[in-house]
Protein backbone atom coordinates (compact mmCIF):
# COMPACT_ATOMS: atom_id res chain seq x y z
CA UNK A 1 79.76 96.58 115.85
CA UNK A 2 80.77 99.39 113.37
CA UNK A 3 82.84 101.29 116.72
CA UNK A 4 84.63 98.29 116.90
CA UNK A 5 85.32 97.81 113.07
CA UNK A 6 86.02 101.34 112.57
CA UNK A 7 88.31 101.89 116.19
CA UNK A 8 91.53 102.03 114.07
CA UNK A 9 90.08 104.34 111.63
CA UNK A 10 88.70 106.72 114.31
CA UNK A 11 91.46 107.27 116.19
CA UNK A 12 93.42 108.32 112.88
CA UNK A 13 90.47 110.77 111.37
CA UNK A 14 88.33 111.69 114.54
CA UNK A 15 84.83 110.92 115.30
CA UNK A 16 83.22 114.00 113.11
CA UNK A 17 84.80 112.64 110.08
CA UNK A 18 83.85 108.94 110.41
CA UNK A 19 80.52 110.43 110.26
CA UNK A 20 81.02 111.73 106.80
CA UNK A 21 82.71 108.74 105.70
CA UNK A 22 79.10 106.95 106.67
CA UNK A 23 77.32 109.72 105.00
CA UNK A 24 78.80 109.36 102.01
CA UNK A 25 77.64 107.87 98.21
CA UNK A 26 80.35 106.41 96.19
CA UNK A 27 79.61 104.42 92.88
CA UNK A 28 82.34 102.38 91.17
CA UNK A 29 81.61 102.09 87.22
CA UNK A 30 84.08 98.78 86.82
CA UNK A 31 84.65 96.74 89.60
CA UNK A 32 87.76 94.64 87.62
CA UNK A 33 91.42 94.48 88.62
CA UNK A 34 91.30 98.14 89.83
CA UNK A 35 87.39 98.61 90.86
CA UNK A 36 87.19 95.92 93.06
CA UNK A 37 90.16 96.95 95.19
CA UNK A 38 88.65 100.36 95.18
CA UNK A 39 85.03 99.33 96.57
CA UNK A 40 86.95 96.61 99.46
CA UNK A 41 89.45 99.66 100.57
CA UNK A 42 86.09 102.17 100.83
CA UNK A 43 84.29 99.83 102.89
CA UNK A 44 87.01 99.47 105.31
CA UNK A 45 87.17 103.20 105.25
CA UNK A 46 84.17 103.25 106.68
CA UNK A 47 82.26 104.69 103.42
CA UNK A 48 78.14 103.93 104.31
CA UNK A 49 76.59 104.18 100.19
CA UNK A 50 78.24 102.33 97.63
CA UNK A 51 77.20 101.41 94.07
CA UNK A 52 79.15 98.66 92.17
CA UNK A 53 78.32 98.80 88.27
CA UNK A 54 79.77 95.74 85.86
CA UNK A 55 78.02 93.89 83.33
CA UNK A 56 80.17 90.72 84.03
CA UNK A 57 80.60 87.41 85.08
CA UNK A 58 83.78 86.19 87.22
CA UNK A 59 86.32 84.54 84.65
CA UNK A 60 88.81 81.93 85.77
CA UNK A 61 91.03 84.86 83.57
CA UNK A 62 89.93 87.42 86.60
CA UNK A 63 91.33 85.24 89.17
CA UNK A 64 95.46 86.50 89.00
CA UNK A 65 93.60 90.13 89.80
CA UNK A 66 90.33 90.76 90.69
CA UNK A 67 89.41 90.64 94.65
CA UNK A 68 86.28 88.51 94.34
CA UNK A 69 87.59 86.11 91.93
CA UNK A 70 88.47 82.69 92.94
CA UNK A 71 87.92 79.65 91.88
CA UNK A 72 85.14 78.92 93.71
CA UNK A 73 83.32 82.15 91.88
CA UNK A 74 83.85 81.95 87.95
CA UNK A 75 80.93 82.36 86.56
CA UNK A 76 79.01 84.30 89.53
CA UNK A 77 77.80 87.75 88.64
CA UNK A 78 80.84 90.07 90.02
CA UNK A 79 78.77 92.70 91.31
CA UNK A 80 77.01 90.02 93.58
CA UNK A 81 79.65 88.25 94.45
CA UNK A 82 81.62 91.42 95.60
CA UNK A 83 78.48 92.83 97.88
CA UNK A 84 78.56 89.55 99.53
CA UNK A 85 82.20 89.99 100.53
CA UNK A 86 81.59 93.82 101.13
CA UNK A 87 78.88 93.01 103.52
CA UNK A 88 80.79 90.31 105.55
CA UNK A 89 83.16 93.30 106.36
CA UNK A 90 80.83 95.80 107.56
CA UNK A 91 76.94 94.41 107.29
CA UNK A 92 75.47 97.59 107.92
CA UNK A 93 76.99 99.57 104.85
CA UNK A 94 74.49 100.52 101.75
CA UNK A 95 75.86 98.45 99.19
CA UNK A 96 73.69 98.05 95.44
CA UNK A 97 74.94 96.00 93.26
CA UNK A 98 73.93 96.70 89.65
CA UNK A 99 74.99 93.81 86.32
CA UNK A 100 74.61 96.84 83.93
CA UNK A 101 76.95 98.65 81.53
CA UNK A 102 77.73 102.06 81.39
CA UNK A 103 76.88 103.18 77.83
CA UNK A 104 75.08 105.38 75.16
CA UNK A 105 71.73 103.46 75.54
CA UNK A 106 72.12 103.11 79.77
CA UNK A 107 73.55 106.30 80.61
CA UNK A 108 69.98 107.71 81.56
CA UNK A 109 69.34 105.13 84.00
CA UNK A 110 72.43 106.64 86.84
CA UNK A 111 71.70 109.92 88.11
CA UNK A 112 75.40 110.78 88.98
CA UNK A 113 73.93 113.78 90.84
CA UNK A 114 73.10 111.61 93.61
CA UNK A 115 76.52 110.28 94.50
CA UNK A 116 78.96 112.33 96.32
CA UNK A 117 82.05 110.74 93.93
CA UNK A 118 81.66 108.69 90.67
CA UNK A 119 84.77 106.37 90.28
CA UNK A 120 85.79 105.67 86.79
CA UNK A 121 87.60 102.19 86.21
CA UNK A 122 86.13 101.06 82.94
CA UNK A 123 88.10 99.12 80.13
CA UNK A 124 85.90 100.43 77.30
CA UNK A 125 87.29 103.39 75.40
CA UNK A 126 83.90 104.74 74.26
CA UNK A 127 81.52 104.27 77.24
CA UNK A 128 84.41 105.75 79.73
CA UNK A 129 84.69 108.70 77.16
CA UNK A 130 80.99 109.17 78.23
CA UNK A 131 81.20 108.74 81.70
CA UNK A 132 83.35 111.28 81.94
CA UNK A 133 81.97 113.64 79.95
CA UNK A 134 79.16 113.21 82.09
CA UNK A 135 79.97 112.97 84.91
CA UNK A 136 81.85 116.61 85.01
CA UNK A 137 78.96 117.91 83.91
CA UNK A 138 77.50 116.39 87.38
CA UNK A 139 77.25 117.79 90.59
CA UNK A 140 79.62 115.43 91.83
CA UNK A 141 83.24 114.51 92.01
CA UNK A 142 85.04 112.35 89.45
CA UNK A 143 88.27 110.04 90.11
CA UNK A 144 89.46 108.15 87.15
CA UNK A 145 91.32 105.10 86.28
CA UNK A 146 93.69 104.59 83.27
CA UNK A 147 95.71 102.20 81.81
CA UNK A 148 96.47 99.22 84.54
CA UNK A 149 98.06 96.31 82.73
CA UNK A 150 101.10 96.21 81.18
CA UNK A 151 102.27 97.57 84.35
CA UNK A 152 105.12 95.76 87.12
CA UNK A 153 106.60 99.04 88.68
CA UNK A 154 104.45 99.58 91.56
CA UNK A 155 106.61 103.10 92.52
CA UNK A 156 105.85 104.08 89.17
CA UNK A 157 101.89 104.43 89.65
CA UNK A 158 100.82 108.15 90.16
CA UNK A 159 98.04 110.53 90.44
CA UNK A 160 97.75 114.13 88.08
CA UNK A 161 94.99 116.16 86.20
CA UNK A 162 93.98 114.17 83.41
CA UNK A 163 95.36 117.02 81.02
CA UNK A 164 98.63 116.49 82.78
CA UNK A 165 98.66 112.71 82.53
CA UNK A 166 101.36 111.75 80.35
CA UNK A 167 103.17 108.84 79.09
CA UNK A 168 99.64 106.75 79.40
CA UNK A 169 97.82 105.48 76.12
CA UNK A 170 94.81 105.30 77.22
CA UNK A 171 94.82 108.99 78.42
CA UNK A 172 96.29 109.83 74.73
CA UNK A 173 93.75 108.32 73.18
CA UNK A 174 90.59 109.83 74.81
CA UNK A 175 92.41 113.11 74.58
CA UNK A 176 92.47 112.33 71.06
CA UNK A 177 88.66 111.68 70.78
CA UNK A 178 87.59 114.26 72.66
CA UNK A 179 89.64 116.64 70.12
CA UNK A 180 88.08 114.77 67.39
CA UNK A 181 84.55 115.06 68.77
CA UNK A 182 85.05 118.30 69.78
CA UNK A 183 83.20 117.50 73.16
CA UNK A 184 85.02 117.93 76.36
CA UNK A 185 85.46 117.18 80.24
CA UNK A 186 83.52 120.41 81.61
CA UNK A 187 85.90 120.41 84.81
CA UNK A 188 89.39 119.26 85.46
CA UNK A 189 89.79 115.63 87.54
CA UNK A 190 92.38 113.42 89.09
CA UNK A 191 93.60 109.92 87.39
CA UNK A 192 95.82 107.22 88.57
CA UNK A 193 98.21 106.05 85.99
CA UNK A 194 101.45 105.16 85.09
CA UNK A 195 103.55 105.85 81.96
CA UNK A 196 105.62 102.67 82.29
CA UNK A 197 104.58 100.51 79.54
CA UNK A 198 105.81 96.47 79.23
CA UNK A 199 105.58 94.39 76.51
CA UNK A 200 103.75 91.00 76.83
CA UNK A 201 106.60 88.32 77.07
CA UNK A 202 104.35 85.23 77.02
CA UNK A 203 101.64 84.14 73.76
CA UNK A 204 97.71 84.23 74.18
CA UNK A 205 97.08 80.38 75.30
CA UNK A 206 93.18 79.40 74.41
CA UNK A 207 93.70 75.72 75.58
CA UNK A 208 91.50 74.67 78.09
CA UNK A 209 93.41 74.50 81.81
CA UNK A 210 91.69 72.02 84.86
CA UNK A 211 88.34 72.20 82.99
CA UNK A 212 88.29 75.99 82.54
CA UNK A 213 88.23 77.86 79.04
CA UNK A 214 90.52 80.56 79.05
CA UNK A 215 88.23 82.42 76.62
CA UNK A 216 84.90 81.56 78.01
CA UNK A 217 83.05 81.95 80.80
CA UNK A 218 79.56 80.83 81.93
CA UNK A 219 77.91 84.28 81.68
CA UNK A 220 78.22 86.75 79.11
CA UNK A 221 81.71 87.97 77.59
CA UNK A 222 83.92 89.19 79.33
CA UNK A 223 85.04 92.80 77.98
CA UNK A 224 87.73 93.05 80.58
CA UNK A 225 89.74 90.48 78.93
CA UNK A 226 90.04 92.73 75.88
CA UNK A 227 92.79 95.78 77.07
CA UNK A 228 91.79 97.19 73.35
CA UNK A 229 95.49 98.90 72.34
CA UNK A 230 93.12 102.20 72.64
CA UNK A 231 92.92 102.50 68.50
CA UNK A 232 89.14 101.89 68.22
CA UNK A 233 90.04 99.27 65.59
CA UNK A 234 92.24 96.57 67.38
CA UNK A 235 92.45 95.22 70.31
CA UNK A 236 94.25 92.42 72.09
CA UNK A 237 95.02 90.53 75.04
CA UNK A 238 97.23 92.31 77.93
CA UNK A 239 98.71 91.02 81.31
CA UNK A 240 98.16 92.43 84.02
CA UNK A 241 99.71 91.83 87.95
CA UNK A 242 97.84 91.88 91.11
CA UNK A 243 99.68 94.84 92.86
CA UNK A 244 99.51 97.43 90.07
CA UNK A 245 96.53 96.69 89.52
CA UNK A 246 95.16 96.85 93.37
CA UNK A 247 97.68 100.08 93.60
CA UNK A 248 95.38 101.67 91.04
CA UNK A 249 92.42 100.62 93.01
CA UNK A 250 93.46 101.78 96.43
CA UNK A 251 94.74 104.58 95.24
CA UNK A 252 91.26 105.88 93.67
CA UNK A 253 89.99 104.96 97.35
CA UNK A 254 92.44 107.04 98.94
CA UNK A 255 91.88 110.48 96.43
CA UNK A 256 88.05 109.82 97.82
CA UNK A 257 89.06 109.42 101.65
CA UNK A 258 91.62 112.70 101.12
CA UNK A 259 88.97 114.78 99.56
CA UNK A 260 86.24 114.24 102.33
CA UNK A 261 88.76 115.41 104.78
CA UNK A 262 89.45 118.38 102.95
């Protein structure tokens, strides 16, 4: 079945490297508007390991974004509901699906030495300080996220050195804590971002639409919802668009597929 699948994809990379796309261990810390892109275009790739970690449950909020979210699925635990759609593509890839967060108190638990690439597309400003921090002190590669929403130009979404990134808050800002905590990324890595930055033009609307909350969901919160304004202090509600957001996504999937055929 997977020769068949994976035809297309052979005939552009060659047989040896298909192999190391099966070979390889990916896991996704965020599987939101950009995460869940990223795991669906690494599957197709042909990648064999692949851990999804997200702590949340599909909101009817998700659904104008995320690739598992329909209506059919608010409330489901995202990470499940994503290996279920992974696994209809290609049933024999190594998919784990983890309802954790990546923080202070759970780092220990992921042993980023055993994955080949760590993919960065948490919201939180904190826990994806951490990540990173850890994970380039890790014998593995790192590909981050920043800022997707407030975003429409899709030919404005590129890739740099995070030290390079410019124009993005959320870059600025863990630039600035880094700085501040005097702790820093031990080796240079790629992000996908954009320095375009659009205004909401619509108010927050906490009305309830066809029997779904806008604010609720049947799980636990939903810290995606938040885009905090990247102050620490405040943070608020930001839209977001399906193709920036899946550009970010398939993007980090392609800086992984480019760097195993280095």
């Amino acid at each position: 079945m997977n020769q068949a699948i994976f035809h297309r994809t052979e005939l552009l990379v060659g047989e040896d490297m298909m192999t190391r796309f099966h070979e390889a261990r990916v896991i996704i810390f965020g599987v939101g508007g950009v995460g869940s892109w990223c795991a669906e275009s690494l599957i197709r790739s042909g990648i064999g390991h692949l851990t999804l970690v997200d702590s949340d449950r599909v909101s009817i909020t998700n659904v104008n974004r995320q690739l598992m979210a329909t209506t059919k699925t608010v409330g489901m635990v995202k990470v499940e509901v994503l290996k279920e759609r992974l696994l209809d593509i290609n049933p024999e890839a190594d998919i784990t699906a983890l309802q954790k967060i990546y923080s202070e108190e759970t780092a220990d638990d992921f042993s980023l030495d055993d994955y080949h690439y760590v993919i960065d597309a948490i919201d939180s400003l904190k826990d994806k300080a951490l990540l990173i921090l850890n994970a380039t002190r890790a014998k593995t590669r790192l590909f981050s996220s920043m800022g997707a929403a407030l975003k429409l130009d899709p030919f404005n979404i590129k890739c740099d050195e995070f030290w390079n990134v410019k124009g993005d808050p959320l870059a600025a800002a863990l630039r600035r804590k880094f700085k501040k905590n005097k702790t820093f990324p031990k080796r240079k890595f790629k992000c996908v971002y954009s320095d375009e930055i659009v205004r909401n033009r619509g108010v927050e609307k906490p009305e309830v639409v066809e029997g779904f909350s806008l604010n609720d969901t049947t799980g636990p919160g939903d810290p995606a919802l938040l885009n905090h304004d990247w102050s620490d202090s405040k943070a608020c509600i930001n839209g977001t668009l399906a193709h920036t957001t899946a550009i970010f996504g398939l993007s980090l999937a392609g800086l992984v597929v480019m760097d195993l055929m280095k």
